[in-house]
C-alpha atoms as a PDB file:
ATOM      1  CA  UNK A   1     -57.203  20.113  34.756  1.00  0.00           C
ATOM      2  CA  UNK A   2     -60.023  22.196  36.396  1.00  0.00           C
ATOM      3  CA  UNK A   3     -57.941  25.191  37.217  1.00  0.00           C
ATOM      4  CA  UNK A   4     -57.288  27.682  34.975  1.00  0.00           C
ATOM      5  CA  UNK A   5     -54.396  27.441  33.061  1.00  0.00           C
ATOM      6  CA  UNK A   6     -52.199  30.498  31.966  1.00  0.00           C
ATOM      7  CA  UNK A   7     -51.354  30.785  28.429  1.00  0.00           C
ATOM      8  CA  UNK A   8     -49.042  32.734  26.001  1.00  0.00           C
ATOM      9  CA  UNK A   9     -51.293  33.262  24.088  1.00  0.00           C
ATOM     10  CA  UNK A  10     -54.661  34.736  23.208  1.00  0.00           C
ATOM     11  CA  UNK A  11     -55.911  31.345  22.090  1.00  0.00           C
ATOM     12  CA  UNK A  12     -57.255  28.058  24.627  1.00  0.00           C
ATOM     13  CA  UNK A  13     -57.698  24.771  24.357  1.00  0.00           C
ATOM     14  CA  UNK A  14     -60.211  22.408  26.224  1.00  0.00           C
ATOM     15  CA  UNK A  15     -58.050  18.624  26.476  1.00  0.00           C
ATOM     16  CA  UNK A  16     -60.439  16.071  27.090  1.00  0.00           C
ATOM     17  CA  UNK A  17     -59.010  14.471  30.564  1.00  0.00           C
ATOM     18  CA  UNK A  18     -56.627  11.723  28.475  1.00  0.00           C
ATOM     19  CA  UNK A  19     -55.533  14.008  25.966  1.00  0.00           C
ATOM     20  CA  UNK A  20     -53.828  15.773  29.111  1.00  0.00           C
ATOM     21  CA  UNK A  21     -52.873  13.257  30.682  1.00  0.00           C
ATOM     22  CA  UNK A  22     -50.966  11.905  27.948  1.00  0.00           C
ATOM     23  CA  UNK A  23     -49.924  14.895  26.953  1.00  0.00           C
ATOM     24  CA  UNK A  24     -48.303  15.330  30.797  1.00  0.00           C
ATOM     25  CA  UNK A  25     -47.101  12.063  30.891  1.00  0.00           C
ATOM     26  CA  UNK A  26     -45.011  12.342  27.651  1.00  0.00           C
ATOM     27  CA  UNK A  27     -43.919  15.856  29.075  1.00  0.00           C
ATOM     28  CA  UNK A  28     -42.558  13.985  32.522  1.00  0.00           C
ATOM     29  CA  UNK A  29     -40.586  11.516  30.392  1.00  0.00           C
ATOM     30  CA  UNK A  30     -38.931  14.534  28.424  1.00  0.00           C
ATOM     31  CA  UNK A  31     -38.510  16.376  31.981  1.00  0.00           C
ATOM     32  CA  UNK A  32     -36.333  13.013  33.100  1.00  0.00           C
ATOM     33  CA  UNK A  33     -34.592  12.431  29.768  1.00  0.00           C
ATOM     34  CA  UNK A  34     -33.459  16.218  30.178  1.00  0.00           C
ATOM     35  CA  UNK A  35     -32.298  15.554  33.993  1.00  0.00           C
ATOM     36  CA  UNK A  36     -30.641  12.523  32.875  1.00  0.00           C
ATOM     37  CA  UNK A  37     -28.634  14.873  30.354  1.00  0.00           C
ATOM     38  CA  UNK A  38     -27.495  17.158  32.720  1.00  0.00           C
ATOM     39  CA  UNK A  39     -26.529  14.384  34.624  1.00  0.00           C
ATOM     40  CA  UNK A  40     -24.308  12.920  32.499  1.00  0.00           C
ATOM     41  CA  UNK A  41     -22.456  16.392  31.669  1.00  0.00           C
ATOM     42  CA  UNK A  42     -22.041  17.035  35.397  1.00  0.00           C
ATOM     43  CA  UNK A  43     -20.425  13.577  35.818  1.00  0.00           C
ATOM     44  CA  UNK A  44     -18.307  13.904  32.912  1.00  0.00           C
ATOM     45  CA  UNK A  45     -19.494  11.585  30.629  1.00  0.00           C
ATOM     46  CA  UNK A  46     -18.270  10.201  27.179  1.00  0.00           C
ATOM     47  CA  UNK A  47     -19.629  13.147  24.406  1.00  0.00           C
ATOM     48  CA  UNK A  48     -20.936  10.348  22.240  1.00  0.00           C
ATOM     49  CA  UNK A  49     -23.112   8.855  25.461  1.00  0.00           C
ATOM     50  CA  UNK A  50     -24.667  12.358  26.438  1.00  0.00           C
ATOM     51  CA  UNK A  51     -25.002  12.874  21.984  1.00  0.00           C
ATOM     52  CA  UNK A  52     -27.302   9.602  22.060  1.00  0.00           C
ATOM     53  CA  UNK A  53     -28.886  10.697  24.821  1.00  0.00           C
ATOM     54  CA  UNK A  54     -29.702  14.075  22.994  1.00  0.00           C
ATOM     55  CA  UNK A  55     -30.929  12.495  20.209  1.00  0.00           C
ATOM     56  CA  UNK A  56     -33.163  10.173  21.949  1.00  0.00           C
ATOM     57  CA  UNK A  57     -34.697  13.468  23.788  1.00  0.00           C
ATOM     58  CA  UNK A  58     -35.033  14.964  20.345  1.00  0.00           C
ATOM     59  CA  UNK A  59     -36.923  12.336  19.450  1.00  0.00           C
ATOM     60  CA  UNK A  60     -38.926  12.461  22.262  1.00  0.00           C
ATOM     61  CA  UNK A  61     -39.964  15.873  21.620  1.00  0.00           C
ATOM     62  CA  UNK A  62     -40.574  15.185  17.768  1.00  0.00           C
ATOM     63  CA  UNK A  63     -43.083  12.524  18.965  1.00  0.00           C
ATOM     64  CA  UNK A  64     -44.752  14.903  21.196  1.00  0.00           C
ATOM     65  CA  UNK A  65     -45.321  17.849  18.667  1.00  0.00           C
ATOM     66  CA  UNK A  66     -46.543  14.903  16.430  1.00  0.00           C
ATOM     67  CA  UNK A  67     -49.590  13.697  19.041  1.00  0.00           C
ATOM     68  CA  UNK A  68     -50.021  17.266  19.599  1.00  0.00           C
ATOM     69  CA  UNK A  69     -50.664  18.833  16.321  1.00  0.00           C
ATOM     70  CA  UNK A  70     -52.504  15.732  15.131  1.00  0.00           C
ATOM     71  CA  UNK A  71     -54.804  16.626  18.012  1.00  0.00           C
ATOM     72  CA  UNK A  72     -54.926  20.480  17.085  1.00  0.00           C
ATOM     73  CA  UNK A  73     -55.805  19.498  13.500  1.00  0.00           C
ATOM     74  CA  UNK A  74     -58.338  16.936  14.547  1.00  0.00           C
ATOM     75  CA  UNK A  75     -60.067  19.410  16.744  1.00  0.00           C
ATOM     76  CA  UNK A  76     -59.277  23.400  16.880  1.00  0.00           C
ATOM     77  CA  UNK A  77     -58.276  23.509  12.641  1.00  0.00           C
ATOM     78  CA  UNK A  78     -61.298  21.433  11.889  1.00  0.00           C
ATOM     79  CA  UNK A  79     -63.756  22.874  13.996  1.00  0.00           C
ATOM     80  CA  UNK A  80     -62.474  26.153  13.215  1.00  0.00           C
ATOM     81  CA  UNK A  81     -62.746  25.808   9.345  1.00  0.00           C
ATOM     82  CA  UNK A  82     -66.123  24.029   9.654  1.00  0.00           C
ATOM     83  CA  UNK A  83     -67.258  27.471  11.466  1.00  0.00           C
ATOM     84  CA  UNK A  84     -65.602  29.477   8.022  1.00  0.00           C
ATOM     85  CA  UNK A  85     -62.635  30.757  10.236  1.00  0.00           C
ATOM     86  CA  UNK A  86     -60.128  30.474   7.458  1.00  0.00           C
ATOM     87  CA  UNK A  87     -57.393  32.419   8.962  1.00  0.00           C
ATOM     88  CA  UNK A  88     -56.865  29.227  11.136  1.00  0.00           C
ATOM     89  CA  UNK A  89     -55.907  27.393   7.641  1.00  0.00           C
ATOM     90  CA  UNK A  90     -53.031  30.150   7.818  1.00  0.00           C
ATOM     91  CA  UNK A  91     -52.184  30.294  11.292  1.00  0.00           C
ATOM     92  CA  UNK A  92     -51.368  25.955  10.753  1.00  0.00           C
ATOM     93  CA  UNK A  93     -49.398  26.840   7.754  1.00  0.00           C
ATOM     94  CA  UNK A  94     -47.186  29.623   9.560  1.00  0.00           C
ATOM     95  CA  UNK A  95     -46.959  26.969  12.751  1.00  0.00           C
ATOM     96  CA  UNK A  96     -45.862  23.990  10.737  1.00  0.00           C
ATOM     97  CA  UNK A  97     -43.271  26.563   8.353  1.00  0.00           C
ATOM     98  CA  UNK A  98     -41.450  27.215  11.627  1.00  0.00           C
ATOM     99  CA  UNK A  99     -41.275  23.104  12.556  1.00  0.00           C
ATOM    100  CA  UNK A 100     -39.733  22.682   8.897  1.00  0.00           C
ATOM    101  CA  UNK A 101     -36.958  24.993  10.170  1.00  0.00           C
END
């Protein structure tokens, strides 16, 4: 976690050493779940197996934006609008429009 990460963006985030690691872990899971997937296509498997298996990946990911923006309003939104940077208030509203999609 020492190294510099690269970003898309302008914006960076400190994660406390288990934030990360959680964070990573949950991201390995996914990473299998997905292999598993493609798996099960190459081998020809029954559309309703692979479709269960989607939707438990789905979930997965659901779960992990979850922890994750719990832990961006917890930290950056707070911290940020205890500072008076109110264009973060915006910024979550835009971010959590696009998750209703």
């Amino acid at each position: 976690m020492s190294e510099e990460k690269n970003c898309c963006c302008h914006k960076k985030k400190e994660r406390s050493e288990k934030e990360y690691k959680d964070l990573i872990n949950r991201l390995n899971r996914i990473e299998g779940q997905i292999r598993g997937i493609k798996g099960m296509v190459e081998k020809d498997a029954y559309c309703p197996d692979i479709i269960t298996q989607v939707a438990a990946a789905n979930a997965a990911l659901n779960s992990f934006n979850k922890v994750l923006l719990a832990n961006h309003i917890k930290t950056c939104v707070t911290d940020d609008i205890k500072s008076g940077k109110e264009g973060t208030v915006d910024e979550l509203v835009t971010m959590l429009q696009k998750l209703m999609k």
